[in-house]
N, C-alpha and C. Protein backbone atom coordinates (compact mmCIF):
# COMPACT_ATOMS: atom_id res chain seq x y z
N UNK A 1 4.18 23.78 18.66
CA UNK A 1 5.38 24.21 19.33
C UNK A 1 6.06 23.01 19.96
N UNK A 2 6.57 22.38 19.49
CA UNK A 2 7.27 21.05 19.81
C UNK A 2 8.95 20.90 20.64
N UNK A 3 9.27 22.01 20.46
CA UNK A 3 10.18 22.30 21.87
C UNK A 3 9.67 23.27 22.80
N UNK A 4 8.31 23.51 23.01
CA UNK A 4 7.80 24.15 24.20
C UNK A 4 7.56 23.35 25.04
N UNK A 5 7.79 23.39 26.26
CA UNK A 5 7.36 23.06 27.57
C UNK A 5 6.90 23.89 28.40
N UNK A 6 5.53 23.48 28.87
CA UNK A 6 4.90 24.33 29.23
C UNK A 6 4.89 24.05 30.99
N UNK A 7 5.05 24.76 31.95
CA UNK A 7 5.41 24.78 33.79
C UNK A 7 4.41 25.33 34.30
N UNK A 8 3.29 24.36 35.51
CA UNK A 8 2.29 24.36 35.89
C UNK A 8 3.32 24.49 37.38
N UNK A 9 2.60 25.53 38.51
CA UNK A 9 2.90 25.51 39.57
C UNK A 9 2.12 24.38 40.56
N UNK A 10 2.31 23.35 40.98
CA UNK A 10 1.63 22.57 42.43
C UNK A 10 2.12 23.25 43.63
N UNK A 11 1.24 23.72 44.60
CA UNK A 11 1.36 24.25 45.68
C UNK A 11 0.32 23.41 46.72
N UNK A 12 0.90 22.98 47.37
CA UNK A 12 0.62 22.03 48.76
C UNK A 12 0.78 22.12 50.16
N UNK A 13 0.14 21.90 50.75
CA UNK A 13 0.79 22.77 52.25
C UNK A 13 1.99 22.11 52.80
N UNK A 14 2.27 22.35 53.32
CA UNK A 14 3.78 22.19 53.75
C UNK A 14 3.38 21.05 54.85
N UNK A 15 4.32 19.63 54.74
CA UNK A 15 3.86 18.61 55.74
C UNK A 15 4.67 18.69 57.49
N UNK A 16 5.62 19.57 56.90
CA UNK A 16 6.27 19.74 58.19
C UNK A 16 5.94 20.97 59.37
N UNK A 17 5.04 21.81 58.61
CA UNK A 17 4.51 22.82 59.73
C UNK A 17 2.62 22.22 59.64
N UNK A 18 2.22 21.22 59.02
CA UNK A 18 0.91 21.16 58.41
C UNK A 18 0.32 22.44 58.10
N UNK A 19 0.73 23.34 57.28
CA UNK A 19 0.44 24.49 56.68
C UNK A 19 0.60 25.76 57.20
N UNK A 20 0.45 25.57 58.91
CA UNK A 20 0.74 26.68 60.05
C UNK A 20 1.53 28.25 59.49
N UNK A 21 2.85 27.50 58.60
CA UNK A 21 3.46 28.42 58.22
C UNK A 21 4.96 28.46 59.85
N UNK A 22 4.24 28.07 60.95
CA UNK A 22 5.22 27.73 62.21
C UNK A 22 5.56 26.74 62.71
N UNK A 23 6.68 26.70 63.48
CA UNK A 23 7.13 25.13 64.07
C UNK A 23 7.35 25.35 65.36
N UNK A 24 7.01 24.16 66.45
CA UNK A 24 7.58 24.34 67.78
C UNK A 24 9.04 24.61 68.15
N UNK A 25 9.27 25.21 68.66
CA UNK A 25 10.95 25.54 69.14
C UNK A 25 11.36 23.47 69.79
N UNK A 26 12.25 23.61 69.38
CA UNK A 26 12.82 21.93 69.84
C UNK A 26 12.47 21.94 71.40
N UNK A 27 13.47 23.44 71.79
CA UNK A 27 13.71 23.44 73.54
C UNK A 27 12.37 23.76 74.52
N UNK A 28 11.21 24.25 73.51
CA UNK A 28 9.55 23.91 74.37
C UNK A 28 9.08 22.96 73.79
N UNK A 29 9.24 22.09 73.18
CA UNK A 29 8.46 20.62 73.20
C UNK A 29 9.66 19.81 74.01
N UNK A 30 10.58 19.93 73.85
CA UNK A 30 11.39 18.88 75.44
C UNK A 30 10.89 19.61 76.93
N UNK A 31 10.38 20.82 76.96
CA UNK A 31 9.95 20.98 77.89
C UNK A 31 8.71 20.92 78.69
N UNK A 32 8.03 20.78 77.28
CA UNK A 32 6.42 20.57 77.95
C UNK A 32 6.18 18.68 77.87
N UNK A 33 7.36 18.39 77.14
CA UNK A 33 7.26 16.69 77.44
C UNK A 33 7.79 16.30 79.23
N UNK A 34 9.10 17.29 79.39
CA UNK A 34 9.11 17.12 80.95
C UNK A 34 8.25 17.68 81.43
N UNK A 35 7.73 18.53 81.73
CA UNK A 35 6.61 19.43 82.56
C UNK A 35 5.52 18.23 82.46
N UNK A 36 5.03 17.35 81.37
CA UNK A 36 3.52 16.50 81.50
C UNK A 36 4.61 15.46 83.00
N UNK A 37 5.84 14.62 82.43
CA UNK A 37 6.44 13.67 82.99
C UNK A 37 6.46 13.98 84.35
N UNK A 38 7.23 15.59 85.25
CA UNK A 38 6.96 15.77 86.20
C UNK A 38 5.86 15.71 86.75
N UNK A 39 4.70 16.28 86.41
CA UNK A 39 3.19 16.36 87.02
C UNK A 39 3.00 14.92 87.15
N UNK A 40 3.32 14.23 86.01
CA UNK A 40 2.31 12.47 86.40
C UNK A 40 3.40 11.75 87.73
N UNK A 41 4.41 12.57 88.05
CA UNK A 41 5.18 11.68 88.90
C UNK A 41 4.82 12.21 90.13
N UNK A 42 4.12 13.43 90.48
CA UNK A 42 4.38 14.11 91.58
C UNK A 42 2.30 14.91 91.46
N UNK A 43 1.84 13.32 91.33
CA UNK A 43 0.55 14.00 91.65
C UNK A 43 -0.18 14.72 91.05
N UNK A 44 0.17 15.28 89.64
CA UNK A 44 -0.03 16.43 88.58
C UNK A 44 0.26 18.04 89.41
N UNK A 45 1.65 17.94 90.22
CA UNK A 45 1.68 19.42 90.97
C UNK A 45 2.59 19.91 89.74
N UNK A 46 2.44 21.11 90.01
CA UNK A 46 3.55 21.99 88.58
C UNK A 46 4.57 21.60 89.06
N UNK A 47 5.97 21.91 88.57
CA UNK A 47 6.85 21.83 88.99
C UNK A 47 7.13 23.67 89.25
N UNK A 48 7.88 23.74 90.72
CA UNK A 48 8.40 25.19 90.91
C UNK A 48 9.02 26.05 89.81
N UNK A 49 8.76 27.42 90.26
CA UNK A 49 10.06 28.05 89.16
C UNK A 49 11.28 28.04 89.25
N UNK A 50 11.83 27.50 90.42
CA UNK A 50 13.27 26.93 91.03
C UNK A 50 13.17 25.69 89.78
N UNK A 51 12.25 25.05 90.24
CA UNK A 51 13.09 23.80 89.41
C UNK A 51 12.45 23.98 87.94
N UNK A 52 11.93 24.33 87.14
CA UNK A 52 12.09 24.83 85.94
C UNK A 52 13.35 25.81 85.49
N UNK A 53 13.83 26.75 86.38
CA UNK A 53 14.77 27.12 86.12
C UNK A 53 16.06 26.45 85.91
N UNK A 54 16.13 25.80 87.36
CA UNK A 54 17.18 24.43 87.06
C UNK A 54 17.27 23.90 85.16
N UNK A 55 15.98 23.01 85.41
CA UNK A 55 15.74 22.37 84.03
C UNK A 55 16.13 23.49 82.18
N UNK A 56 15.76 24.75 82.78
CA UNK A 56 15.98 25.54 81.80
C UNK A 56 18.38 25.77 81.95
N UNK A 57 18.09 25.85 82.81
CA UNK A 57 19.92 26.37 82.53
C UNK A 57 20.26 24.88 82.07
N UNK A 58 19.99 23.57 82.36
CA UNK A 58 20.63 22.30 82.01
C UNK A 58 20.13 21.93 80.47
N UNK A 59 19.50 23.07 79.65
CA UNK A 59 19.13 23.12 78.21
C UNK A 59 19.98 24.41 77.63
N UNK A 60 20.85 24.68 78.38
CA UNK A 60 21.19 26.12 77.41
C UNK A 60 20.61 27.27 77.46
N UNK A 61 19.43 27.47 78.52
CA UNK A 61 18.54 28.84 78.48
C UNK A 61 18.25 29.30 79.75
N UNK A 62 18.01 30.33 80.34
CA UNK A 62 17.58 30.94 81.94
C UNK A 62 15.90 31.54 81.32
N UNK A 63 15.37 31.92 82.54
CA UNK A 63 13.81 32.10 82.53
C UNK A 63 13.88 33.79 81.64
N UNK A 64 15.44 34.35 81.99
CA UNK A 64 15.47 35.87 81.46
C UNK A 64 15.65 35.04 79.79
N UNK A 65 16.04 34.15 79.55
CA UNK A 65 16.80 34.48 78.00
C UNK A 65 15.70 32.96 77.50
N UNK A 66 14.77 33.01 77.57
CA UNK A 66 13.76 31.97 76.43
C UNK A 66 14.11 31.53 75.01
N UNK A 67 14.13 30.63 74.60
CA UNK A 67 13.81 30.78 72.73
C UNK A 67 12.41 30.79 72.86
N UNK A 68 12.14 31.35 71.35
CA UNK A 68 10.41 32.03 70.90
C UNK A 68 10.41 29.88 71.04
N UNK A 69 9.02 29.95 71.41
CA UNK A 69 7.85 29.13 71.52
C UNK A 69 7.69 28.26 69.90
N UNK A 70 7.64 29.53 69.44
CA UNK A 70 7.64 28.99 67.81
C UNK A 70 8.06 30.25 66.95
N UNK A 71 8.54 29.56 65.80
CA UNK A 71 9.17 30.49 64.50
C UNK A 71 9.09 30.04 63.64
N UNK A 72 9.06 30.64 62.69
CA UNK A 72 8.92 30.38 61.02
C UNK A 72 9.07 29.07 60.67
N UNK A 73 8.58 28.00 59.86
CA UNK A 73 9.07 26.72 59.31
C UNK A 73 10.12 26.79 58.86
N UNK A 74 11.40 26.42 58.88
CA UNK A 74 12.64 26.26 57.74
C UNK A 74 11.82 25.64 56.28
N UNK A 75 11.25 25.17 56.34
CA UNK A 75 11.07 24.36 55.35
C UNK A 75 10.02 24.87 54.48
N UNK A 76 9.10 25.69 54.35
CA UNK A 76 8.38 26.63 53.61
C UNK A 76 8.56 28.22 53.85
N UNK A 77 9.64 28.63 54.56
CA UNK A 77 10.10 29.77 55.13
C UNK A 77 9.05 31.00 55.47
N UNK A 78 7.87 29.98 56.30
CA UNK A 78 6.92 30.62 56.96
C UNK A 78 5.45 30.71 56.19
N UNK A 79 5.61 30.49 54.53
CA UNK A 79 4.55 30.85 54.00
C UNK A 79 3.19 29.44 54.27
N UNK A 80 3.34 27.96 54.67
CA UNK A 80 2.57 27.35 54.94
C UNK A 80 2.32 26.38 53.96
N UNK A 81 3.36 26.25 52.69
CA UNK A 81 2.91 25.47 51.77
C UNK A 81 4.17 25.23 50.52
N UNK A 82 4.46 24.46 50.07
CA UNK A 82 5.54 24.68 48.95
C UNK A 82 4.91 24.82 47.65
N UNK A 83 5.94 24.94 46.76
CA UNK A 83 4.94 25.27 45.55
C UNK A 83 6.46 24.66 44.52
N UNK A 84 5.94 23.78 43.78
CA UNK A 84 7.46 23.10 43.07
C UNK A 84 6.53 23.23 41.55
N UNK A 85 8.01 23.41 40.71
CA UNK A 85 7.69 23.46 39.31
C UNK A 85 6.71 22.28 38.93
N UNK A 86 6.02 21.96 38.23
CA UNK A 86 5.65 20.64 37.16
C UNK A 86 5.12 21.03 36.04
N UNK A 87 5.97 20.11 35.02
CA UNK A 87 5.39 20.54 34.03
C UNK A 87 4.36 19.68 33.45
N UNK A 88 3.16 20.17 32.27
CA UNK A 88 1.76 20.57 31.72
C UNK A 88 1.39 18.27 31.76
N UNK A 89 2.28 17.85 31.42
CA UNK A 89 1.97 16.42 30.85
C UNK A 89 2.16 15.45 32.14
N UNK A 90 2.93 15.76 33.41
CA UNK A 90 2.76 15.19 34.53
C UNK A 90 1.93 15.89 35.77
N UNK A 91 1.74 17.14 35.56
CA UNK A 91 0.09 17.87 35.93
C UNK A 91 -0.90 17.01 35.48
N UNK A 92 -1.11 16.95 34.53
CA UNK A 92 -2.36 16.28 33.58
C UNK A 92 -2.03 14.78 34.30
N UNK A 93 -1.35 13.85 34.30
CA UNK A 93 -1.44 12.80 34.42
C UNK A 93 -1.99 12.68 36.41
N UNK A 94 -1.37 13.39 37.09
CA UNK A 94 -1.77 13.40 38.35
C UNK A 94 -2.89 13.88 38.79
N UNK A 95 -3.37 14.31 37.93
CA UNK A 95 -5.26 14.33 38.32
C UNK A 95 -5.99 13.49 37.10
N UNK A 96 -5.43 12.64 36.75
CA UNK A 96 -5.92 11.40 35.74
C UNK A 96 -6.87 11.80 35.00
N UNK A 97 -6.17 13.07 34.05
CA UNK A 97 -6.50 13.57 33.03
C UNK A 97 -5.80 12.55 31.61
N UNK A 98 -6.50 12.08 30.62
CA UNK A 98 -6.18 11.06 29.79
C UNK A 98 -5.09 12.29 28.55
N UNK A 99 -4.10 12.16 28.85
CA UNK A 99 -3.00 12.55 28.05
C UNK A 99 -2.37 11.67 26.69
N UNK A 100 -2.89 12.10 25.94
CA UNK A 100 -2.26 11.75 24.54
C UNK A 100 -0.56 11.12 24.30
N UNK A 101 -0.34 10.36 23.75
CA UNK A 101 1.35 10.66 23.43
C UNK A 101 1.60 10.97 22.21
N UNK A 102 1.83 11.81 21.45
CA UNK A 102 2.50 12.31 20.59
C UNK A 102 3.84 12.10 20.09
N UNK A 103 4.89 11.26 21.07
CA UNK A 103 5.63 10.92 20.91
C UNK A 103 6.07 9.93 19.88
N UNK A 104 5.69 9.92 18.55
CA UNK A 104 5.70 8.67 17.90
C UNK A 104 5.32 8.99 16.17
């Protein structure tokens, strides 16, 4: 069959959630980077819910209106891994399987 091409699925975990399938919300990792920064400046005391609140309205959010913590990866749309076409002769070559050429 010499115009067949034959399509092997590679599925890999996804490098941007490391497979989780989830990602941190942007606006709680800027916040738990301030929350470590406050504590090392002030003794390791929490900071109040006054002034977290502060810090939350000067991001766009109040303590009533949160973004989720974490949500779905954009980038594997939650499942933890991508999975891209390849086809049968660059499969074979990436696990250094000795592939013939026929080409000739």
């Amino acid at each position: 069959m010499k115009n067949t091409r034959y399509i092997l699925k590679s599925i890999t975990p996804c490098a941007d959630c490391t497979g989780r399938g989830i990602v941190t919300h942007p606006a709680w990792g800027a916040y738990w980077a301030w929350n470590d920064h406050y504590r090392s400046g002030n003794y390791g005391r929490q900071p109040s819910r006054d002034t977290e609140a502060v810090w939350w309205e000067e991001t766009g959010y109040s303590h009533a209106n949160l973004p989720p913590k974490e949500y779905d990866c954009p980038t594997c749309h939650g499942t933890g891994k991508i999975e891209t076409d390849v086809d049968l002769q660059t499969a074979l070559a990436n696990i250094n399987y000795p592939v013939p050429n026929h080409n000739h």
